[in-house]
C-alpha atoms as a PDB file:
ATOM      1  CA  UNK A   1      26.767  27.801   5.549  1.00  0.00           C
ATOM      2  CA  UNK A   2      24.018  26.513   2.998  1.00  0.00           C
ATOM      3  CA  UNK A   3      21.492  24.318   4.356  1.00  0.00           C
ATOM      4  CA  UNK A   4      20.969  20.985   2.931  1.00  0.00           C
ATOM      5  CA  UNK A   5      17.656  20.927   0.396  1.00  0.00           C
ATOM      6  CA  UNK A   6      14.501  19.469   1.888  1.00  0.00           C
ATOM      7  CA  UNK A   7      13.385  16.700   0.221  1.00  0.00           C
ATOM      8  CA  UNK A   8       9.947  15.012  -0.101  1.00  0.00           C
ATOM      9  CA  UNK A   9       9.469  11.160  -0.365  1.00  0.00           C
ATOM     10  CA  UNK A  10       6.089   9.972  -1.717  1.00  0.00           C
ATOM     11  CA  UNK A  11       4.581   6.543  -1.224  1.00  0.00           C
ATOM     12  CA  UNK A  12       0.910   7.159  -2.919  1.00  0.00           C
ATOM     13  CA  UNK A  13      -1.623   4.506  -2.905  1.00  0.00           C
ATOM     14  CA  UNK A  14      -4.802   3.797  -2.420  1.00  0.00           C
ATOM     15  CA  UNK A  15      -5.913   3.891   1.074  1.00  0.00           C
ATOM     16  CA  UNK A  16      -3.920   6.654   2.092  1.00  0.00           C
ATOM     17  CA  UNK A  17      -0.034   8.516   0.739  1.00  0.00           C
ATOM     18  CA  UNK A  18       2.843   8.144   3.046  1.00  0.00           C
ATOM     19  CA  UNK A  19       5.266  11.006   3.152  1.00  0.00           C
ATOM     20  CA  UNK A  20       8.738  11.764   4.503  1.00  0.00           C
ATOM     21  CA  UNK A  21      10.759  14.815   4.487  1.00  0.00           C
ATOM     22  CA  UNK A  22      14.258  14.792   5.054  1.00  0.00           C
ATOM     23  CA  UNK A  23      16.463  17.859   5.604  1.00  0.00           C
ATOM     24  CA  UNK A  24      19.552  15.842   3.985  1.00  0.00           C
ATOM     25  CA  UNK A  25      20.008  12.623   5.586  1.00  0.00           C
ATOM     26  CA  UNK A  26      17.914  14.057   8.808  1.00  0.00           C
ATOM     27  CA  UNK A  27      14.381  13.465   9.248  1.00  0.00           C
ATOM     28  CA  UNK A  28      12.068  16.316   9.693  1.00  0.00           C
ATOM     29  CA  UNK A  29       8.460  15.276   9.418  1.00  0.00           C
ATOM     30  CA  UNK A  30       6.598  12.278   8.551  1.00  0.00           C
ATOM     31  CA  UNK A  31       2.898  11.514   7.853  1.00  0.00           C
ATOM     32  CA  UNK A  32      -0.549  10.441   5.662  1.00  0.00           C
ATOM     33  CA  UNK A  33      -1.939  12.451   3.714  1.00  0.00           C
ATOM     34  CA  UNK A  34      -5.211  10.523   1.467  1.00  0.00           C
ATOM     35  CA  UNK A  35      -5.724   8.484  -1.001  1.00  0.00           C
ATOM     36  CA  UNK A  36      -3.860   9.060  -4.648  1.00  0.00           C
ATOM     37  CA  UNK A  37      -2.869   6.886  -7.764  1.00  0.00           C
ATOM     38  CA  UNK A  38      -2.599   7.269 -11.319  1.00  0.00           C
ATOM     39  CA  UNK A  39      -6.553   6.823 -11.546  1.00  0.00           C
ATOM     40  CA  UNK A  40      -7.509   9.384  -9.384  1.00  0.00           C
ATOM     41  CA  UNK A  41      -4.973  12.078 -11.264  1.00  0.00           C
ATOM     42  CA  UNK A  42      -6.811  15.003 -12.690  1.00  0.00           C
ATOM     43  CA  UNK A  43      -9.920  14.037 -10.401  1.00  0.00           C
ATOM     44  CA  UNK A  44     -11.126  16.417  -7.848  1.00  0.00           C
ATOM     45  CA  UNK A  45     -10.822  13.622  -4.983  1.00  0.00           C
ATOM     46  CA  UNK A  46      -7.204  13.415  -6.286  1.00  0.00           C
ATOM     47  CA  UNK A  47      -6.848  17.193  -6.402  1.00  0.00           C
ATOM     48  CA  UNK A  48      -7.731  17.814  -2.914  1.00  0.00           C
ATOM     49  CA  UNK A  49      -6.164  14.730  -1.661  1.00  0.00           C
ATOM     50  CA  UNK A  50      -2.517  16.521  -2.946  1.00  0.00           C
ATOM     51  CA  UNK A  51      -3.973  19.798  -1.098  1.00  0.00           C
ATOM     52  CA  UNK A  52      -4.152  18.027   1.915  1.00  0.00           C
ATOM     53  CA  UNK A  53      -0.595  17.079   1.611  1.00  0.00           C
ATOM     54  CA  UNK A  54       0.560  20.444   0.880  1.00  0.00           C
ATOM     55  CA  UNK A  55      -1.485  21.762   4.197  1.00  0.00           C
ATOM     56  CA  UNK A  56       0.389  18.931   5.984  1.00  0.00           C
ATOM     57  CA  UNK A  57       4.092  19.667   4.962  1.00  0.00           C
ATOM     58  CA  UNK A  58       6.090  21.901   7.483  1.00  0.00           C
ATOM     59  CA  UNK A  59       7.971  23.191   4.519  1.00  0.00           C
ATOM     60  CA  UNK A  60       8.127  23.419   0.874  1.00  0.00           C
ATOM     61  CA  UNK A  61      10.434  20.915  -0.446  1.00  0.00           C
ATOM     62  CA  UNK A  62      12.967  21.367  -2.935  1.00  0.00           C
ATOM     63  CA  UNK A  63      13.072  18.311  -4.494  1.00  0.00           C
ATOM     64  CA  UNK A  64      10.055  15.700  -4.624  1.00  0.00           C
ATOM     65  CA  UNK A  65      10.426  11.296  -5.282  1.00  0.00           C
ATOM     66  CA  UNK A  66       7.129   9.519  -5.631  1.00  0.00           C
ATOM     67  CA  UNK A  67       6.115   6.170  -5.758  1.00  0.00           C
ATOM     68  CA  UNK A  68       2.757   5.980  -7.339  1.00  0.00           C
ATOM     69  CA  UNK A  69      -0.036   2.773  -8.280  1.00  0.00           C
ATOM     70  CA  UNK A  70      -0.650   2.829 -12.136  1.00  0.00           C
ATOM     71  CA  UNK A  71       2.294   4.782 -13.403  1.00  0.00           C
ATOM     72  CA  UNK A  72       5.984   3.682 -15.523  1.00  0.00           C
ATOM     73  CA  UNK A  73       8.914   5.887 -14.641  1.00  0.00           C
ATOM     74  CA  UNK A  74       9.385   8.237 -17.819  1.00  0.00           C
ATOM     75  CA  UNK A  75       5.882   7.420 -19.212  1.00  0.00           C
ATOM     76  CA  UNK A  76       3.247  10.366 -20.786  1.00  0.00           C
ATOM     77  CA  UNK A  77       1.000   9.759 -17.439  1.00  0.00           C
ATOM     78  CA  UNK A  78       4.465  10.574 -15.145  1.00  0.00           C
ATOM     79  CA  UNK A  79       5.331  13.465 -16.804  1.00  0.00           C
ATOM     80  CA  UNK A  80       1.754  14.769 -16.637  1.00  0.00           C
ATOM     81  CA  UNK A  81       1.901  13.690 -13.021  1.00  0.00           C
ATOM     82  CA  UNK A  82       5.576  14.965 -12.168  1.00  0.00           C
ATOM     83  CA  UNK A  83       3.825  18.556 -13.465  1.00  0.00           C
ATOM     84  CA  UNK A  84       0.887  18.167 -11.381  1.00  0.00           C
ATOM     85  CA  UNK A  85       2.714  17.447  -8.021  1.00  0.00           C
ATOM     86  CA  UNK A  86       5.219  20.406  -8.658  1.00  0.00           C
ATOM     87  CA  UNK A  87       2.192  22.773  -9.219  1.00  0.00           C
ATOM     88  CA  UNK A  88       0.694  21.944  -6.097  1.00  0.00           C
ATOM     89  CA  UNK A  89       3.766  21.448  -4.022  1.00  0.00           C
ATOM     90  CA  UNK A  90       5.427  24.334  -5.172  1.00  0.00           C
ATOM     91  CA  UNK A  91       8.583  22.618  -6.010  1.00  0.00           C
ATOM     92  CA  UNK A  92      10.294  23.757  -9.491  1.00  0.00           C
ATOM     93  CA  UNK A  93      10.304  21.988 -12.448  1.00  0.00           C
ATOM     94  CA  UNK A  94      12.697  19.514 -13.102  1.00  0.00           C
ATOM     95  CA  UNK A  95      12.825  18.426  -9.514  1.00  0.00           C
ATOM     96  CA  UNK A  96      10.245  16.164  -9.423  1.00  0.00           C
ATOM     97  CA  UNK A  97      10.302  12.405 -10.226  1.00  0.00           C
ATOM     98  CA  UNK A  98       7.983  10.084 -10.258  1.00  0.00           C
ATOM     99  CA  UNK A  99       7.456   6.364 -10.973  1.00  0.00           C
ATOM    100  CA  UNK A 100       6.317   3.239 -10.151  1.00  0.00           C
ATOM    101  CA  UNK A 101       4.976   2.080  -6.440  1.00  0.00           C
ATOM    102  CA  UNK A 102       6.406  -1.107  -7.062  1.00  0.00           C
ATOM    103  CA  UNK A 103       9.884  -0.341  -8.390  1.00  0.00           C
ATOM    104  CA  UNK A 104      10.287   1.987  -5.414  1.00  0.00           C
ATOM    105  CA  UNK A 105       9.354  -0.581  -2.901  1.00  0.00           C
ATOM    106  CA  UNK A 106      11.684  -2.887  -4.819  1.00  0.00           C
ATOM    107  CA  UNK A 107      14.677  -0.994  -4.574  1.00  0.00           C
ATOM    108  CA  UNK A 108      13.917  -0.392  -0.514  1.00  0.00           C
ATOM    109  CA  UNK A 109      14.102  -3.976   0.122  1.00  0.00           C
ATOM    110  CA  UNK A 110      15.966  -5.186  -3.035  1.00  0.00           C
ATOM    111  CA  UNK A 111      18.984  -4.835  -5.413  1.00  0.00           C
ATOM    112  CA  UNK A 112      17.895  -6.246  -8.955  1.00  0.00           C
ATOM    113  CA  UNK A 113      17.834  -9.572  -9.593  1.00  0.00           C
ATOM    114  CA  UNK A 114      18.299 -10.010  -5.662  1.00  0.00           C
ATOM    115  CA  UNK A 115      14.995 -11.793  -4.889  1.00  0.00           C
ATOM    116  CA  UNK A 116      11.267 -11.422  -4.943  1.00  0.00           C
ATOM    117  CA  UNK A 117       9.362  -8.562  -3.340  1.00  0.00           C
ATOM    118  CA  UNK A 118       5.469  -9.872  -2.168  1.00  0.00           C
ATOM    119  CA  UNK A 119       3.876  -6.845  -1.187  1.00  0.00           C
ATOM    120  CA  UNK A 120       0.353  -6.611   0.087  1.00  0.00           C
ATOM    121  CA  UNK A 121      -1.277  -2.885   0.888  1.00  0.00           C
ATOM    122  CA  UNK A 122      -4.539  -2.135  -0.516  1.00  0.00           C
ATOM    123  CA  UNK A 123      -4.129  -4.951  -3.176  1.00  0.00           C
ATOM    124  CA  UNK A 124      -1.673  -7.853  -3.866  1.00  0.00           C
ATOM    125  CA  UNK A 125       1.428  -8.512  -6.069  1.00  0.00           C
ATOM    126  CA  UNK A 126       4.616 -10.418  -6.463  1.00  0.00           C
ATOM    127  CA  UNK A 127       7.237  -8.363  -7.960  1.00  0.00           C
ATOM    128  CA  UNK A 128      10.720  -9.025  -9.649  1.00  0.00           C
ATOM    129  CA  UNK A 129      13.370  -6.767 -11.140  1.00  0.00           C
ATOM    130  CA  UNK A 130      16.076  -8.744 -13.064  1.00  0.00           C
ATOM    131  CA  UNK A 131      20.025  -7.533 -13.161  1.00  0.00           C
ATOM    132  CA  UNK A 132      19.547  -6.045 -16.464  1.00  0.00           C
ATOM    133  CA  UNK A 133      16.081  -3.872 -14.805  1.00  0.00           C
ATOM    134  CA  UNK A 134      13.425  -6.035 -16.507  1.00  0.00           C
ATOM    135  CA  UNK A 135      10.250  -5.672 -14.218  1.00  0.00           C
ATOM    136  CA  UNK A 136       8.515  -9.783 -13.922  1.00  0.00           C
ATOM    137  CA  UNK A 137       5.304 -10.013 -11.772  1.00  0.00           C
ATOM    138  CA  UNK A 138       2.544 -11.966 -10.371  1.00  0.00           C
ATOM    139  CA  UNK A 139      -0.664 -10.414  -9.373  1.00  0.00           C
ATOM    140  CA  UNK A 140      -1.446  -6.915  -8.892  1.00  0.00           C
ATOM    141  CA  UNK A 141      -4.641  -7.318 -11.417  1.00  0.00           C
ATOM    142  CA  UNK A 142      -6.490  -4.326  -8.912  1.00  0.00           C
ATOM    143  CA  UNK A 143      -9.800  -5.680  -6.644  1.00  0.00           C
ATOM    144  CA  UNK A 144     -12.005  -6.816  -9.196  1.00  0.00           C
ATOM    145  CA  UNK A 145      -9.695  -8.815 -10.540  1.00  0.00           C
ATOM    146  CA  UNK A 146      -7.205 -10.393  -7.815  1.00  0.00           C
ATOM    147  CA  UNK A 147      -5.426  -8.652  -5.330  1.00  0.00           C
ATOM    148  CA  UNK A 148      -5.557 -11.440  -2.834  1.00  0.00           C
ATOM    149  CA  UNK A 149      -4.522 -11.592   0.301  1.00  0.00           C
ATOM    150  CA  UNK A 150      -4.066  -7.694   0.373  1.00  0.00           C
ATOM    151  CA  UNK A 151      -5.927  -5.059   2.699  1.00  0.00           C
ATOM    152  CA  UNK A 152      -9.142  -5.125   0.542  1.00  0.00           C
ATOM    153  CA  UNK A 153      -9.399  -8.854   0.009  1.00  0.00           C
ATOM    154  CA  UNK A 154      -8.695  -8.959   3.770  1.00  0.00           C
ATOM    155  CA  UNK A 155     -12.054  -6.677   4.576  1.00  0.00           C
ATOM    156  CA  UNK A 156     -14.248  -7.980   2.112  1.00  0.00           C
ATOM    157  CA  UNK A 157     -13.473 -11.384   3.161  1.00  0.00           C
ATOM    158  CA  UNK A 158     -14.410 -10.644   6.899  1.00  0.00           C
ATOM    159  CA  UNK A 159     -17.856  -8.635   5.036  1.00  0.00           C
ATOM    160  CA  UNK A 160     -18.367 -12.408   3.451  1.00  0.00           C
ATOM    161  CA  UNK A 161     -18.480 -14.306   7.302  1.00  0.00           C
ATOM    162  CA  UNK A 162     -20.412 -11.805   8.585  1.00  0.00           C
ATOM    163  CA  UNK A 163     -23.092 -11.591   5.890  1.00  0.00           C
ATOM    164  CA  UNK A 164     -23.446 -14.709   5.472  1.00  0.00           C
ATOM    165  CA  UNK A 165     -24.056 -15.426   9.193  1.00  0.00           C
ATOM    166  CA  UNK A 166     -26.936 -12.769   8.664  1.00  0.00           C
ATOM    167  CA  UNK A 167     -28.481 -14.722   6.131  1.00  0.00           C
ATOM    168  CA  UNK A 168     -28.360 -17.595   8.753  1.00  0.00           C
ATOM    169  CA  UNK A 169     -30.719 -15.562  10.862  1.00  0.00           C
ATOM    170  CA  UNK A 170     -27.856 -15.173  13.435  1.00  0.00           C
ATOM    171  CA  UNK A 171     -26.681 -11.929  15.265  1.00  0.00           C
ATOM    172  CA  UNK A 172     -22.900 -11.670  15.012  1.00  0.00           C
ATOM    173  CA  UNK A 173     -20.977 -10.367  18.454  1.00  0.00           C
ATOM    174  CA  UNK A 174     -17.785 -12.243  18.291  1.00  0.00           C
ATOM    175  CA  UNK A 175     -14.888 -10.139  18.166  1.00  0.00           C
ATOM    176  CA  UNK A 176     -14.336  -9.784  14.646  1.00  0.00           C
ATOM    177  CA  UNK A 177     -18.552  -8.540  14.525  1.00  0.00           C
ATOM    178  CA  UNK A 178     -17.389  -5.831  17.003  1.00  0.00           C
ATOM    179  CA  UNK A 179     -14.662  -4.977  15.336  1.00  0.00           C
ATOM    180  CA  UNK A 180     -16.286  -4.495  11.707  1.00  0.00           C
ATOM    181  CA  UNK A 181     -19.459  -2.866  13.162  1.00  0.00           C
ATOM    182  CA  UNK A 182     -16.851   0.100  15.001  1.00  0.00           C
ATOM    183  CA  UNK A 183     -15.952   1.173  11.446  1.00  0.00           C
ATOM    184  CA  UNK A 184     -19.144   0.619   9.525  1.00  0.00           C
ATOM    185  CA  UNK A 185     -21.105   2.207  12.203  1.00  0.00           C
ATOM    186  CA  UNK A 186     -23.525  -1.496  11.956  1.00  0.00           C
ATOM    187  CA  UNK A 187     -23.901  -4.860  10.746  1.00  0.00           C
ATOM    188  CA  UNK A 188     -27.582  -3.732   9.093  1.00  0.00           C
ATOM    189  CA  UNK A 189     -27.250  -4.511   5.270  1.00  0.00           C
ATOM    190  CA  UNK A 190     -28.286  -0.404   4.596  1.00  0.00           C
ATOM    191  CA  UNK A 191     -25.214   0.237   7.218  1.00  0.00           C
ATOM    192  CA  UNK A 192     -22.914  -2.124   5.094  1.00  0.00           C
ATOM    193  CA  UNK A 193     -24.348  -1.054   1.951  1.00  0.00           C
ATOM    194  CA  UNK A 194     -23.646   2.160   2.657  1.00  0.00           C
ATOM    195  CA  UNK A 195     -20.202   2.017   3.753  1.00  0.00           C
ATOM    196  CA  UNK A 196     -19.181  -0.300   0.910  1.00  0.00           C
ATOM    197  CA  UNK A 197     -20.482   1.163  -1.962  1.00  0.00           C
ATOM    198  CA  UNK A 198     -20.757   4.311  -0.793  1.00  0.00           C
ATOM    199  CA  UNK A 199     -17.348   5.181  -1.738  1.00  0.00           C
ATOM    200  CA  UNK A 200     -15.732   4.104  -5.136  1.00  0.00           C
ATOM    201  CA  UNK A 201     -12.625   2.054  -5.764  1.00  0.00           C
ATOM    202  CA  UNK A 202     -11.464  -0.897  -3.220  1.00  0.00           C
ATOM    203  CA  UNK A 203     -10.402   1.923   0.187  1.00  0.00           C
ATOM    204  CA  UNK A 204     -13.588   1.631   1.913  1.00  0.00           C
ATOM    205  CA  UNK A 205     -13.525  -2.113   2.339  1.00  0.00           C
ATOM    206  CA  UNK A 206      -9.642  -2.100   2.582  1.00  0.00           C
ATOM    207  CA  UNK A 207     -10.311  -0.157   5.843  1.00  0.00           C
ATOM    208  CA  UNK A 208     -11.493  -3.260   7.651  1.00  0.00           C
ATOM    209  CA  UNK A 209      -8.176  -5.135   7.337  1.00  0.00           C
ATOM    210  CA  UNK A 210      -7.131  -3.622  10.921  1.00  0.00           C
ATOM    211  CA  UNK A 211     -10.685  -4.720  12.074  1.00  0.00           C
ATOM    212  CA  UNK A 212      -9.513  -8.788  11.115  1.00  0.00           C
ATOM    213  CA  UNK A 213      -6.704  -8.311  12.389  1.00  0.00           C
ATOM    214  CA  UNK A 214      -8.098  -6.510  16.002  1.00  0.00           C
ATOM    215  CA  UNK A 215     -10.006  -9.795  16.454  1.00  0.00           C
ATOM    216  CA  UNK A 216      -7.187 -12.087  15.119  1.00  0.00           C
ATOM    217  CA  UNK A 217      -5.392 -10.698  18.626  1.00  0.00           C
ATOM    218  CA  UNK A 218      -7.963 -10.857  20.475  1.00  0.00           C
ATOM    219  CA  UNK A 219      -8.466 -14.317  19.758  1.00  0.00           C
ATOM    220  CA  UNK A 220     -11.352 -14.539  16.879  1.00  0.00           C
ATOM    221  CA  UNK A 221     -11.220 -17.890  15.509  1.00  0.00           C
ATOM    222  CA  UNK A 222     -12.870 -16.777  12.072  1.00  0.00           C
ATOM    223  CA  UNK A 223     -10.648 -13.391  12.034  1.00  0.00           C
ATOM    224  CA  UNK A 224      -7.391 -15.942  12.564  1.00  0.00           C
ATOM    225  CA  UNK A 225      -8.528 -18.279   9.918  1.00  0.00           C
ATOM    226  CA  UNK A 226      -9.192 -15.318   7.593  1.00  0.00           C
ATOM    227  CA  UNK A 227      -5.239 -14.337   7.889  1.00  0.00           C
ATOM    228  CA  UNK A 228      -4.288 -17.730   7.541  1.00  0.00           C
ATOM    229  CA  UNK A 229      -6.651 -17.976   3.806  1.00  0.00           C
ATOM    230  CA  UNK A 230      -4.329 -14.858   2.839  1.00  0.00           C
ATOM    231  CA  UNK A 231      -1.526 -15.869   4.084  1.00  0.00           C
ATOM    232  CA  UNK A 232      -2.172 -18.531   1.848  1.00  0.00           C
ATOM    233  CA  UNK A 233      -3.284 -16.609  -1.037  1.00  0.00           C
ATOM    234  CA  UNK A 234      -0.035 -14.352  -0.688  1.00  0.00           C
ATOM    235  CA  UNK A 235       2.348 -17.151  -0.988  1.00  0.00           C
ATOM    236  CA  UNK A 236       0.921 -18.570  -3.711  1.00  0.00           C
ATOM    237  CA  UNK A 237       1.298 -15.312  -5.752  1.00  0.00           C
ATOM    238  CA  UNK A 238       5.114 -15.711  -4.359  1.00  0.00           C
ATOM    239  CA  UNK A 239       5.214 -19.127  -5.640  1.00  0.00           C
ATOM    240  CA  UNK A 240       3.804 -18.724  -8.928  1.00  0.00           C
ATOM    241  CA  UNK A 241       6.862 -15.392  -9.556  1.00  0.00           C
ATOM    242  CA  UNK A 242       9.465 -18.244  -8.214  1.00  0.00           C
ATOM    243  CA  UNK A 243       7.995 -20.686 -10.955  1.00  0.00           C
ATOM    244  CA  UNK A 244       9.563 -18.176 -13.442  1.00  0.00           C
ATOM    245  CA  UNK A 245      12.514 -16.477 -11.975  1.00  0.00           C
ATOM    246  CA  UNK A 246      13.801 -19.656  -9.865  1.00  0.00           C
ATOM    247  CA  UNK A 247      13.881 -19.687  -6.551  1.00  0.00           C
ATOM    248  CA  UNK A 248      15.007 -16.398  -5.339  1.00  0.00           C
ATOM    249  CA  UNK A 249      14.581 -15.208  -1.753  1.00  0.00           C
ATOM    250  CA  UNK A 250      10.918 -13.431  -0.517  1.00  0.00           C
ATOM    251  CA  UNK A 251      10.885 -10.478   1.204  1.00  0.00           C
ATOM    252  CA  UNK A 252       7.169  -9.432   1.934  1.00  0.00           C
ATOM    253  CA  UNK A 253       6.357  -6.058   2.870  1.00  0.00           C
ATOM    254  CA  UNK A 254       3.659  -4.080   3.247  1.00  0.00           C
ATOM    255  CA  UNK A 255       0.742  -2.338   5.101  1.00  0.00           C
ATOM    256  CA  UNK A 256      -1.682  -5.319   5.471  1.00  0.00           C
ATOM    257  CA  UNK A 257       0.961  -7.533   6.854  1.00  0.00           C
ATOM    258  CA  UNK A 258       0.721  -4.358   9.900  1.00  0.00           C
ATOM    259  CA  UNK A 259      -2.808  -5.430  10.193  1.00  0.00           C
ATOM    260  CA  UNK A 260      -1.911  -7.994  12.978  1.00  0.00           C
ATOM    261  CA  UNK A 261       1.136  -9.276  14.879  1.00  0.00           C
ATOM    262  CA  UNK A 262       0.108 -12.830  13.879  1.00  0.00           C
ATOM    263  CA  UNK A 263      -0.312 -12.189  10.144  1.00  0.00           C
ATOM    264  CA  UNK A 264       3.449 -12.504   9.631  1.00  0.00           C
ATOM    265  CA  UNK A 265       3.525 -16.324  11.259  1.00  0.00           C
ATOM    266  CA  UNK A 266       0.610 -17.022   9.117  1.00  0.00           C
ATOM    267  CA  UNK A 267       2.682 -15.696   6.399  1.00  0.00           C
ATOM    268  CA  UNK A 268       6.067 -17.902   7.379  1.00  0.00           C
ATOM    269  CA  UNK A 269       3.706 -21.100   7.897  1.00  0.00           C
ATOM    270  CA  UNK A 270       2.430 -20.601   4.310  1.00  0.00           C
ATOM    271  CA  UNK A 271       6.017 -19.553   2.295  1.00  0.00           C
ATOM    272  CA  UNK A 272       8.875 -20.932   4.605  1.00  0.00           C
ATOM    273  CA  UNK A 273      11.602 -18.681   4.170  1.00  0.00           C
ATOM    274  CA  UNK A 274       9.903 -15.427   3.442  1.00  0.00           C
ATOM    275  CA  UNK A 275      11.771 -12.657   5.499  1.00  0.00           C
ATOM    276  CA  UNK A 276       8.840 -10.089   6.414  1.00  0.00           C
ATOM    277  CA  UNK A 277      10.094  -6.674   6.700  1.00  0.00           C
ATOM    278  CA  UNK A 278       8.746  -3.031   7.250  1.00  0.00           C
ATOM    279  CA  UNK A 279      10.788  -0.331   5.922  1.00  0.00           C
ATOM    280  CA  UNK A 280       9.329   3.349   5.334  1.00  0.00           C
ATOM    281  CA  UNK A 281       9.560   3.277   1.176  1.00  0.00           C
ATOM    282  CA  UNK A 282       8.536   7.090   1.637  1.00  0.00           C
ATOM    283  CA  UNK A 283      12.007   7.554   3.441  1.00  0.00           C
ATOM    284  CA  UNK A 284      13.758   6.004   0.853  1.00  0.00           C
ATOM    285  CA  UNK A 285      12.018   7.565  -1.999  1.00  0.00           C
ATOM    286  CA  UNK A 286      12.928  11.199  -0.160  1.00  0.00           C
ATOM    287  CA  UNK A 287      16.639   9.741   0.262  1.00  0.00           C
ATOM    288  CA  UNK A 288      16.527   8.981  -3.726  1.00  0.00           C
ATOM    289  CA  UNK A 289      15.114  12.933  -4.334  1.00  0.00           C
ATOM    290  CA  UNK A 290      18.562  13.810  -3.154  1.00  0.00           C
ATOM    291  CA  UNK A 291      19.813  13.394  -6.718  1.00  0.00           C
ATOM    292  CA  UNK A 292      17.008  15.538  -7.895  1.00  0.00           C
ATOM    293  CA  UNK A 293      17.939  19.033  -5.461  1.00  0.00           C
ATOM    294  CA  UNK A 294      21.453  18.472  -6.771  1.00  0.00           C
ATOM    295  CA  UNK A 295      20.119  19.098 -10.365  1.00  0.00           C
END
């Protein structure tokens, strides 16, 4: 009896790559292997971050789906990127597929045309797919443009209280100050210095989401009214999609939401309605590689 193909789901981005493997419909494995997106292809950070994910697999797949930041399904860069992940996977040609973070999130949540997707991992964006597959969003500019409300504007706002209590002459050791200070390894400007801009891109100070969050639980006034701000901030990138596509269902999603069990009431307090959900998009993006094994 043949076994059913193993198949590898990919949700890339840029604080860390979620991956599933299915045998069939039957999971096998799951983990997180680094950061990757479309700006860190050809890199040697992005090189070794798809080595780690090879090390991590229990198998080698026969047919690979990826979600990936920065990319359009059937684009130059996705080609160049569908040869790259089935060199270092080991997975023949042909039977890898890759596209858009976004439009894979979409369709686990989301028929076209069926509502609005606000998603908020590392960044921030509200995201539409019409009936006829048109793509409409809001937001998703990267971190030094928007991304509000998302993982990185989550830690830098929490880097913003703190400093600024510093320059106040004040010692922070509420909560949230704990919290921070466990990741950075200090609250000393060389200590945050160092962590922030030590590493490039927005993952570093993405990283300290959880940290708001942590205190948010635990009670930190100034970590709860930092969810609330993004809250804020995330339904008014939801708002500003409904201004143009009428006003379609939300379904948020996403890893920052994770970052604390109140962050989704902040969320429903800000955007009445919204229906938060949690679905693993590297699960469905190994149930779409299906299509891919069968040739």
């Amino acid at each position: 009896m043949t076994r059913p193909p193993l198949l590898l789901g990919l949700d890339a981005g840029g604080t860390g790559t979620g991956w599933a493997l299915l045998r069939g419909a039957q999971a096998v494995a799951s983990g997180t292997a680094p950061a990757f997106t479309a700006m860190l292809a050809g890199s040697p950070a992005g090189a070794e971050s798809l080595a780690a994910l090879a090390r991590a697999l229990p198998g080698q797949p026969d047919a690979v789906q990826a979600g990936v930041p920065g990319v359009t399904a059937g684009s130059d860069l996705a080609r160049a990127l569908e040869a790259t992940l089935a060199e270092a996977l080991g997975v023949p040609a042909g039977r890898v597929n890759v596209e858009n973070d976004l439009d894979l999130a979409y369709r686990a949540h989301l028929a076209p045309g069926a509502g609005v997707l606000l998603y908020a991992g590392t960044g921030s964006i509200a995201y539409h797919v019409t009936a006829n597959g048109e793509a409409l969003r809001t937001g998703g500019y990267g971190y030094r443009i928007g991304d509000d409300g998302g993982g990185f504007s989550l830690g830098r706002a929490a880097l913003r209280h703190l400093t600024r209590q510093l320059d106040l002459g004040e010692v922070p050791d509420a909560p949230l100050a704990r919290e921070v200070a466990a990741i950075t390894g200090g609250l000393d400007w060389d200590t945050l210095r160092a962590f922030v801009y030590g590493t490039p891109g927005a993952g570093a100070t993405a990283q300290l989401a959880p940290a708001v969050g942590r205190a948010a639980d635990a009670g930190d006034p100034d970590a709860m009214r930092l969810l609330e701000e993004a809250a804020a901030q995330l339904a008014e990138l939801a708002m500003r999609l409904r201004a143009r596509v009428g006003p379609l269902p939300v379904t948020a999603t996403g890893g920052a939401l994770r970052a604390s069990s109140l962050f989704p009431g902040a969320l429903s307090r800000a955007l009445p309605g919204v229906s938060v959900q949690q679905r693993s998009h590297a699960e469905a993006a190994a149930r779409y590689a299906a299509r891919l094994a069968a040739g």
